[in-house]
Protein backbone atom coordinates (compact mmCIF):
# COMPACT_ATOMS: atom_id res chain seq x y z
CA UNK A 1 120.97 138.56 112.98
CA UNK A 2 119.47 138.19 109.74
CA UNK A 3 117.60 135.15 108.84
CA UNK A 4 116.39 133.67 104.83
CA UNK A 5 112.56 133.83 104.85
CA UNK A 6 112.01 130.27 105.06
CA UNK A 7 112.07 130.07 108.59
CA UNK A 8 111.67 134.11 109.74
CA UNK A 9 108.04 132.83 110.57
CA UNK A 10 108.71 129.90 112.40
CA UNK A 11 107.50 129.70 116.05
CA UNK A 12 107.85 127.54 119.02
CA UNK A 13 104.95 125.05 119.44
CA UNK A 14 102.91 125.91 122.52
CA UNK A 15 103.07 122.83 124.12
CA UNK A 16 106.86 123.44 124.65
CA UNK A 17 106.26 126.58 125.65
CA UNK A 18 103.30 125.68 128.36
CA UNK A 19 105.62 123.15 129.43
CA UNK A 20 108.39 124.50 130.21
CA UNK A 21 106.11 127.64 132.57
CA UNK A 22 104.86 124.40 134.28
CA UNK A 23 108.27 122.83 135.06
CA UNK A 24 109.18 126.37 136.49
CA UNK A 25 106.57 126.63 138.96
CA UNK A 26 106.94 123.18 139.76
CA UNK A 27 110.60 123.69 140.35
CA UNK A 28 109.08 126.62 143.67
CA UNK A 29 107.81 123.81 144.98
CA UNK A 30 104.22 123.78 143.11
CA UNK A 31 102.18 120.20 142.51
CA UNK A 32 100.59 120.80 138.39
CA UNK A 33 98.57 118.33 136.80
CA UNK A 34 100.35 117.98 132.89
CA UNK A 35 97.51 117.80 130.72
CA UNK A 36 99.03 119.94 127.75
CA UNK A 37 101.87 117.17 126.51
CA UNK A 38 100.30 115.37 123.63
CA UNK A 39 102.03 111.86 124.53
CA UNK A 40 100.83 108.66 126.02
CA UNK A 41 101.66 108.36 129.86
CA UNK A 42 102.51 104.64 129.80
CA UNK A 43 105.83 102.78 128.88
CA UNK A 44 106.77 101.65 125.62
CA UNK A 45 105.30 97.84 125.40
CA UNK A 46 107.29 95.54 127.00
CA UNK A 47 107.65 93.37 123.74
CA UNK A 48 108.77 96.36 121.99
CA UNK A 49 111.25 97.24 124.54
CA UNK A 50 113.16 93.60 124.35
CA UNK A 51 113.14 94.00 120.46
CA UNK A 52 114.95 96.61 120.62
CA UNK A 53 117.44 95.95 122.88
CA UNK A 54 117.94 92.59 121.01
CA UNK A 55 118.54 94.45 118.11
CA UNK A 56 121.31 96.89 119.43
CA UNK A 57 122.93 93.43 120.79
CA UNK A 58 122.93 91.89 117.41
CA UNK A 59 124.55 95.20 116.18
CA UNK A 60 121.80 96.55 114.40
CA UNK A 61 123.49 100.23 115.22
CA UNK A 62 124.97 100.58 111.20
CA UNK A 63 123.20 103.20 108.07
CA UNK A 64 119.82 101.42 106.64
CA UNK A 65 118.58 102.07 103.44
CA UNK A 66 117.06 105.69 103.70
CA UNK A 67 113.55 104.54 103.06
CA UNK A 68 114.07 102.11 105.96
CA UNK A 69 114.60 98.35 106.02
CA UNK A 70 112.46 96.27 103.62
CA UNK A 71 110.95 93.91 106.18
CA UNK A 72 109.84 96.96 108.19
CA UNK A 73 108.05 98.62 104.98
CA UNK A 74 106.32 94.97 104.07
CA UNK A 75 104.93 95.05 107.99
CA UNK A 76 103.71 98.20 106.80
CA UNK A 77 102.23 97.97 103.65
CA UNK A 78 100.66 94.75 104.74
CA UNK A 79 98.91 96.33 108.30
CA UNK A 80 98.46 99.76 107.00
CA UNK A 81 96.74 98.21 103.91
CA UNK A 82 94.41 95.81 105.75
CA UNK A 83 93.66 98.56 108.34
CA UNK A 84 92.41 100.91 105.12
CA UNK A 85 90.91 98.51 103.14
CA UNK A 86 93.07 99.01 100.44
CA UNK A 87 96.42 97.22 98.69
CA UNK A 88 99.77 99.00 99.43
CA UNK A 89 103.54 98.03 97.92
CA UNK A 90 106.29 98.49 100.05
CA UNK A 91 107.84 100.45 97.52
CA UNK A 92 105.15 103.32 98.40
CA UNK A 93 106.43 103.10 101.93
CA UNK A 94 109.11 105.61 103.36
CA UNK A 95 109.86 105.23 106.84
CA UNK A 96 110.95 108.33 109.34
CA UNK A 97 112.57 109.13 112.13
CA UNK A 98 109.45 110.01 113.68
CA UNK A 99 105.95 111.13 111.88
CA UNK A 100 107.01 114.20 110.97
CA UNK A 101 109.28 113.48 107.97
CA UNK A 102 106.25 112.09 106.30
CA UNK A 103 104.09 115.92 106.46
CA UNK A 104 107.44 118.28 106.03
CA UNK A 105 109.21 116.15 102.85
CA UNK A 106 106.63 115.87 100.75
CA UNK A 107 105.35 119.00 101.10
CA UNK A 108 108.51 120.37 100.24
CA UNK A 109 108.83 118.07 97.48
CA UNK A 110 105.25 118.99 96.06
CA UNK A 111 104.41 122.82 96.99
CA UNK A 112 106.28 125.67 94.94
CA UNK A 113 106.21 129.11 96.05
CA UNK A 114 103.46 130.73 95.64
CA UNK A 115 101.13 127.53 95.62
CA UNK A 116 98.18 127.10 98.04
CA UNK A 117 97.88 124.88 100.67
CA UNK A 118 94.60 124.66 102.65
CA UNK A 119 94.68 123.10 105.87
CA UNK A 120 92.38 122.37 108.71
CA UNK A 121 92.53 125.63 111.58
CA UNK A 122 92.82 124.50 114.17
CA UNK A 123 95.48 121.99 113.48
CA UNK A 124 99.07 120.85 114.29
CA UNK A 125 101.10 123.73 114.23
CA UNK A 126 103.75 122.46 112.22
CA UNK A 127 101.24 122.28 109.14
CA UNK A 128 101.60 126.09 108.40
CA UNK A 129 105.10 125.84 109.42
CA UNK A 130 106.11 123.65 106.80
CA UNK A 131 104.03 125.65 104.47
CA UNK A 132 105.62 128.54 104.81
CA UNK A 133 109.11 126.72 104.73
CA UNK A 134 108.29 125.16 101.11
CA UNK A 135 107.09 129.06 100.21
CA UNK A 136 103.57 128.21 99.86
CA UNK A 137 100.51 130.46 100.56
CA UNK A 138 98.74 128.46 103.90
CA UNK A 139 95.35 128.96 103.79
CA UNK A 140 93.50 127.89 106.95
CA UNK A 141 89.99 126.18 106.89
CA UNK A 142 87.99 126.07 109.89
CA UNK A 143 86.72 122.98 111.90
CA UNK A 144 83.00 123.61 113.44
CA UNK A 145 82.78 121.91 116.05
CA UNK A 146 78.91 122.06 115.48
CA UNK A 147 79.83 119.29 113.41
CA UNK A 148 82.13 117.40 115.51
CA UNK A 149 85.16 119.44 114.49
CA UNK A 150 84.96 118.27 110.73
CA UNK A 151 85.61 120.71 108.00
CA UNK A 152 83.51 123.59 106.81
CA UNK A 153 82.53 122.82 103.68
CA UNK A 154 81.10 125.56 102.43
CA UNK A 155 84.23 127.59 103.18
CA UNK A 156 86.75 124.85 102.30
CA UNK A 157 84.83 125.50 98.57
CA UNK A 158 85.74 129.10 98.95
CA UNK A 159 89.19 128.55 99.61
CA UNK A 160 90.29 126.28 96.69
CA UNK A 161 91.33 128.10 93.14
CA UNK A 162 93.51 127.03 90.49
CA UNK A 163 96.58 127.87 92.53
CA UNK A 164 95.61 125.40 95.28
CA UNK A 165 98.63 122.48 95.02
CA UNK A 166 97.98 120.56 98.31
CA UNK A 167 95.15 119.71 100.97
CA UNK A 168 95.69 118.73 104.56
CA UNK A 169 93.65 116.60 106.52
CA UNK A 170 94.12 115.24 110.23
CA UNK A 171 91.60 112.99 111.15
CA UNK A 172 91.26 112.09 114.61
CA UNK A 173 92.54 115.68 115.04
CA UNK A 174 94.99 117.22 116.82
CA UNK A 175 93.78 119.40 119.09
CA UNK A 176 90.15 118.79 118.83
CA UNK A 177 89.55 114.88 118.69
CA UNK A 178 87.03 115.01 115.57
CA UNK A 179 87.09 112.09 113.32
CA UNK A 180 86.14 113.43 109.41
CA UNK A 181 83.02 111.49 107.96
CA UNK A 182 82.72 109.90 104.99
CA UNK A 183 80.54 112.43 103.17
CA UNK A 184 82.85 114.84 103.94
CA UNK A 185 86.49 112.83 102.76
CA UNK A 186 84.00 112.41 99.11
CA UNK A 187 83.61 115.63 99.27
CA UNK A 188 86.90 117.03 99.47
CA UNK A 189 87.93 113.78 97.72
CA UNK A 190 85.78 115.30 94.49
CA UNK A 191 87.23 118.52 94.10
CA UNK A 192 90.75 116.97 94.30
CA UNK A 193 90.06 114.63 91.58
CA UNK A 194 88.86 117.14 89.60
CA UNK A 195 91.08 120.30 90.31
CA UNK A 196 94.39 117.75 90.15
CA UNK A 197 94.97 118.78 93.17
CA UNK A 198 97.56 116.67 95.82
CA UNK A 199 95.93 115.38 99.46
CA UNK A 200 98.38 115.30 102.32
CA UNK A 201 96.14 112.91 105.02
CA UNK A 202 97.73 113.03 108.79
CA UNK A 203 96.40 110.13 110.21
CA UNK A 204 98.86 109.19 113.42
CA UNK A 205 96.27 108.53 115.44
CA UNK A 206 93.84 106.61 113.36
CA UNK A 207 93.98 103.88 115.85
CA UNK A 208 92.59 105.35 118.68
CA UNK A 209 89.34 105.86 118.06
CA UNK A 210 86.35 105.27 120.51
CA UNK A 211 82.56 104.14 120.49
CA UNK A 212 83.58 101.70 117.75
CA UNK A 213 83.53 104.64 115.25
CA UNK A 214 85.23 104.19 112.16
CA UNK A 215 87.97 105.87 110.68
CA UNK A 216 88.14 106.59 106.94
CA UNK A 217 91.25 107.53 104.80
CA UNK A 218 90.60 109.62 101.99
CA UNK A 219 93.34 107.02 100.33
CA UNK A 220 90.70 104.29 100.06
CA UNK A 221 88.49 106.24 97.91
CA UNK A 222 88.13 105.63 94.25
CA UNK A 223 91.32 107.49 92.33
CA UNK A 224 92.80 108.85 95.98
CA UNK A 225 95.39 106.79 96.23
CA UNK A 226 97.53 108.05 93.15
CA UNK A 227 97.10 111.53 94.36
CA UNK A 228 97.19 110.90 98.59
CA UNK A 229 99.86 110.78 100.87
CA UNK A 230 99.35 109.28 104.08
CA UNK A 231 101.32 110.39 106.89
CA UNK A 232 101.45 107.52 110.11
CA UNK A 233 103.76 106.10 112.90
CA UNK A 234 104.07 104.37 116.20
CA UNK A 235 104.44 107.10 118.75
CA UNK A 236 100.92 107.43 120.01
CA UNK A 237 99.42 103.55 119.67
CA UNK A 238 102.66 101.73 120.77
CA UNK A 239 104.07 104.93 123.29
CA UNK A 240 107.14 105.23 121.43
CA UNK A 241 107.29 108.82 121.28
CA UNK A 242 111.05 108.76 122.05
CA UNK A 243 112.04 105.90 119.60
CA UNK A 244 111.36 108.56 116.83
CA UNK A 245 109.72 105.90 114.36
CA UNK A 246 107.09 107.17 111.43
CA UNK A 247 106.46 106.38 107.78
CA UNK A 248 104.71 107.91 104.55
CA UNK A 249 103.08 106.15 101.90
CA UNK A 250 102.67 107.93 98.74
CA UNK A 251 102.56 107.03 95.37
CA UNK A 252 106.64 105.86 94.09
CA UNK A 253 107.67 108.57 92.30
CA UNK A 254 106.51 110.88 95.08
CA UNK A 255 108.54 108.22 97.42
CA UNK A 256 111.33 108.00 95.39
CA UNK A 257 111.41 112.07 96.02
CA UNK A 258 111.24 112.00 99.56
CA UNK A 259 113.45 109.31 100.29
CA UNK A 260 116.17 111.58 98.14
CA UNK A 261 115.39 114.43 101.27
CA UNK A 262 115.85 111.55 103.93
CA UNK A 263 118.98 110.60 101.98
CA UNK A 264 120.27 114.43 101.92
CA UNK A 265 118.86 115.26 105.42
CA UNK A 266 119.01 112.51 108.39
CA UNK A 267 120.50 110.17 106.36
CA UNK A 268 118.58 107.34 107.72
CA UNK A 269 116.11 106.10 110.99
CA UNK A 270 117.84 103.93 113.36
CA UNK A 271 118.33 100.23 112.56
CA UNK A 272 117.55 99.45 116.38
CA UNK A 273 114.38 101.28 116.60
CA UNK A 274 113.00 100.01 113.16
CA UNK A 275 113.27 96.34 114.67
CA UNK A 276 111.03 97.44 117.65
CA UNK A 277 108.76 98.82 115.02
CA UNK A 278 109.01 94.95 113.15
CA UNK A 279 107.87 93.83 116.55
CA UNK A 280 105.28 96.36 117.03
CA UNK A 281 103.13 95.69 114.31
CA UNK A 282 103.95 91.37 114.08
CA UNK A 283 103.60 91.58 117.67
CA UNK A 284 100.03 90.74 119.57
CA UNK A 285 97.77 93.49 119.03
CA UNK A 286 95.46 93.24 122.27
CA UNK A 287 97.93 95.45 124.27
CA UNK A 288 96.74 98.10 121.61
CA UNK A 289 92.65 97.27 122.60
CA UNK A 290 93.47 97.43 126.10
CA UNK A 291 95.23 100.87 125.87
CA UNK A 292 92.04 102.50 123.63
CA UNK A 293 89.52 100.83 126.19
CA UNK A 294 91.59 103.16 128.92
CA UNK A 295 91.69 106.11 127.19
CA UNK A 296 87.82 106.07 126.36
CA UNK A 297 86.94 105.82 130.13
CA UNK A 298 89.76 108.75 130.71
CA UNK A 299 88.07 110.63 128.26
CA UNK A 300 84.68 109.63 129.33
CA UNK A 301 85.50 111.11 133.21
CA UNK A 302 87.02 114.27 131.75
CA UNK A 303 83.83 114.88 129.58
CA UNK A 304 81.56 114.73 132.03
CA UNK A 305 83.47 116.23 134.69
CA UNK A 306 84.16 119.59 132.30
CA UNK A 307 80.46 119.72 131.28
CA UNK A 308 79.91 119.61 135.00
CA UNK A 309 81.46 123.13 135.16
CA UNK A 310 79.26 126.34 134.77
CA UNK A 311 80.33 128.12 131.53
CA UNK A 312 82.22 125.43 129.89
CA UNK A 313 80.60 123.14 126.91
CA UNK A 314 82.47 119.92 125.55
CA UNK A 315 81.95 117.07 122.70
CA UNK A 316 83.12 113.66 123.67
CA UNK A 317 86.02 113.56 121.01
CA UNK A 318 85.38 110.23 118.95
CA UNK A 319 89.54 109.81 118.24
CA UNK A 320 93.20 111.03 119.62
CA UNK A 321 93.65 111.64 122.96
CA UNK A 322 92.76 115.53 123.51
CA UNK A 323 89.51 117.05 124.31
CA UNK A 324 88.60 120.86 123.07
CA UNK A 325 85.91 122.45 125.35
CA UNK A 326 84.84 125.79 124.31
CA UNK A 327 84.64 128.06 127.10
CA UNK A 328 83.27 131.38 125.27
CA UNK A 329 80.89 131.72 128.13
CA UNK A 330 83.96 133.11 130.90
CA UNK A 331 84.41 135.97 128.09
CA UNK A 332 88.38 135.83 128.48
CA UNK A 333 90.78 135.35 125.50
CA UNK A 334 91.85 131.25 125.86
CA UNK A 335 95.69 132.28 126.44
CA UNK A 336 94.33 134.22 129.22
CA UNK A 337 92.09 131.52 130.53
CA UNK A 338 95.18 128.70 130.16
CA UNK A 339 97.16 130.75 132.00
CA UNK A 340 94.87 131.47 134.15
CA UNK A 341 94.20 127.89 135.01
CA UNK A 342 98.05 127.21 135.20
CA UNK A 343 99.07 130.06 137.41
CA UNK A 344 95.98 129.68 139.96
CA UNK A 345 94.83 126.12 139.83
CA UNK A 346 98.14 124.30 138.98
CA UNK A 347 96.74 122.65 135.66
CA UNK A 348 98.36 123.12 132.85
CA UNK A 349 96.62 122.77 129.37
CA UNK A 350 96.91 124.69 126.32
CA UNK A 351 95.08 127.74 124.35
CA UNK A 352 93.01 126.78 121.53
CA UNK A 353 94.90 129.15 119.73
CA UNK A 354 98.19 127.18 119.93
CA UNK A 355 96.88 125.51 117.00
CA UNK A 356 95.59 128.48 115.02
CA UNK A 357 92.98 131.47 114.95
CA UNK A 358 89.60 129.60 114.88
CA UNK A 359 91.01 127.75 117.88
CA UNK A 360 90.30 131.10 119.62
CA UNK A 361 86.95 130.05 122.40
CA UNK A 362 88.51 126.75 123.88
CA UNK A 363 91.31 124.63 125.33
CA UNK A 364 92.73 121.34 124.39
CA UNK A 365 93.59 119.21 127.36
CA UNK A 366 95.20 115.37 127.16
CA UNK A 367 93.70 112.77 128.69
CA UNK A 368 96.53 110.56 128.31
CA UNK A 369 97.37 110.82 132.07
CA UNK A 370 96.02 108.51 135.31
CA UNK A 371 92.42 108.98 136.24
CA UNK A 372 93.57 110.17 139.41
CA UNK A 373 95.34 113.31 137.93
CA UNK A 374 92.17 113.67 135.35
CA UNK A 375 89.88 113.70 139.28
CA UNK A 376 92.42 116.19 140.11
CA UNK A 377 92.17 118.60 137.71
CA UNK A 378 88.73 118.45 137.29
CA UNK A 379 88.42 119.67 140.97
CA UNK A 380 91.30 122.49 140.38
CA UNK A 381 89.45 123.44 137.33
CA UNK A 382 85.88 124.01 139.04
CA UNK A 383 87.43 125.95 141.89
CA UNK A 384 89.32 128.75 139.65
CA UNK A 385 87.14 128.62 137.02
CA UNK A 386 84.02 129.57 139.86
CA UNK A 387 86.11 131.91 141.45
CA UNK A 388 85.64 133.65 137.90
CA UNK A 389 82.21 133.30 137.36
């Protein structure tokens, strides 16, 4: 069957894929540990829950405006702003059904074929997909993780020409946890301003973020924000993964754009599920602390216990929920090892290179699962991994 170009390169995301081996060995009877599903393992808050269903018994269950209702994209503008540092109008606010509205619309409202788009390697896989989709050139830039998984400069510069249109940024990354400095959003921040060039900045998980370390937006910097689009949403800080609830903001004619795809595409997010969002963010806050504190001693007993092993190295990841040891030392391919580790110690995790080429040398795990699976793992891990070395 023959296929338009636009999506002939499209590819399942290896999570899925890692996920669905794991639920067939499980279904022969097999205990794994999940640590390859990037998703928080506790309910939805309870708050959020009883919003919701209020809001489907008041009838909230009609079309919204395609941008999403107004009150929702004040909350926004008014939380988003304050957590930035910076003002933001609820007219630059388009809301989602889910996060991922906010990278694939205005890339395909900005990027015309042939344009280049750099973007961070490795990264969320469905960064080069929608590249390729809009019929841009994706160009990948590597993280070092000799820097804490923060761009390399020096061969970002290389990358960007008079054809680049777009830069994307993830910080806390997905897969490998790094937060970006501030030297290094100036930097990137500079060329933009002076190349013209657009900044698409994925920050989903800007909230969790460990050690106190602060998280920067590139759309806080002087002249950013006419040229930034920030992509957010409540999936990973409230663990509403399934409510499919995200937003952009962008400057308005870029939202005026986007909510024109909404308007042509989904139509509109649920009524009902924006409401829970209302209550989300005007709702107490500390549930939010108490869920970070967690996930810092998770990661903080999955650190130690990998570094433990003989032949794997990993950085405590100072945001997101995923850590990215590098495990050059066992001299295997990473699809080989995750397998590996799937197969004969009932863990499954994914391949650094499920999120590009330079993810080639490690794994991304999620430590968004009980201590006692994390203890687990860490034991099936040492075992098959020492049965290698």
């Amino acid at each position: 069957m023959a296929f338009a170009d636009r999506v002939s390169h499209l590819a399942p995301e290896g999570a899925y894929h890692m996920l669905a081996r794991a639920q067939a060995l499980e279904a022969t009877g097999r205990k794994i540990i999940h640590l390859e599903i990037g998703q928080p393992d506790a309910p939805t808050f309870a708050n959020i829950v009883e919003a919701g269903i209020q809001a489907l018994r008041d009838g909230r269950t009609r079309y919204t405006a395609a941008a999403g209702i107004l009150g929702l994209r004040q909350a926004i503008a008014e939380q988003a702003g304050r957590q930035r540092g910076m003002t933001i109008r609820p007219s630059q606010v388009v809301v989602g059904p889910g996060a991922k509205p906010a990278l694939f619309f205005p890339t395909l409202a900005l990027v015309r074929p042939g344009d280049e788009v750099i973007y961070p390697d490795p990264g969320f896989p469905t960064y080069e997909a929608m590249i390729g989709v809009a019929g841009g050139v994706a160009l990948p830039a590597p993280l070092l993780e000799e820097s804490d998984f923060s761009f390399d400069l020096d061969a970002f510069d290389r990358l960007v020409s008079d054809r680049t249109r777009l830069i994307i940024l993830n910080s806390p990354s997905n897969p490998t946890g790094g937060v970006m400095p501030l030297a290094a959003l100036e930097h990137i921040a500079d060329v933009a301003r002076r190349r013209d060039i657009w900044v698409l900045s994925d920050e989903i998980y800007t909230r969790l973020a460990y050690d106190g370390c602060a998280v920067p937006s590139i759309a806080a910097l002087p002249g950013m924000a006419e040229r930034t689009i920030i992509c957010d949403g409540f999936s990973k800080t409230y663990a509403m993964t399934g409510w499919r609830l995200g937003f952009g903001i962008m400057p308005e004619p870029l939202a005026e754009r986007v909510e024109l795809l909404l308007t042509h595409s989904v139509g509109s997010t649920a009524d009902f599920t924006q409401h829970a969002g209302l209550a989300a963010l005007r709702g107490p806050q500390d549930q939010v602390e108490a869920v970070v504190a967690e996930y810092q001693r998770r990661r903080d007993l999955l650190v130690a216990g990998l570094n433990a092993i003989p032949g794997v190295r990993c950085r405590y990841p100072q945001g997101a929920f995923y850590v990215f040891p590098n495990i050059t030392a066992f001299g295997r391919p990473s699809t080989w090892l995750a397998n590996y580790l799937l197969e004969e110690g009932g863990v499954a995790l994914l391949p650094g290179t499920a999120f590009g080429k330079y993810g080639e040398g490690y794994l991304r795990l999620c430590f968004a699962s009980s201590l006692e699976n994390i203890r687990e793992a860490l034991d099936r891990m040492a075992e098959a991994l020492g049965r290698l070395a």
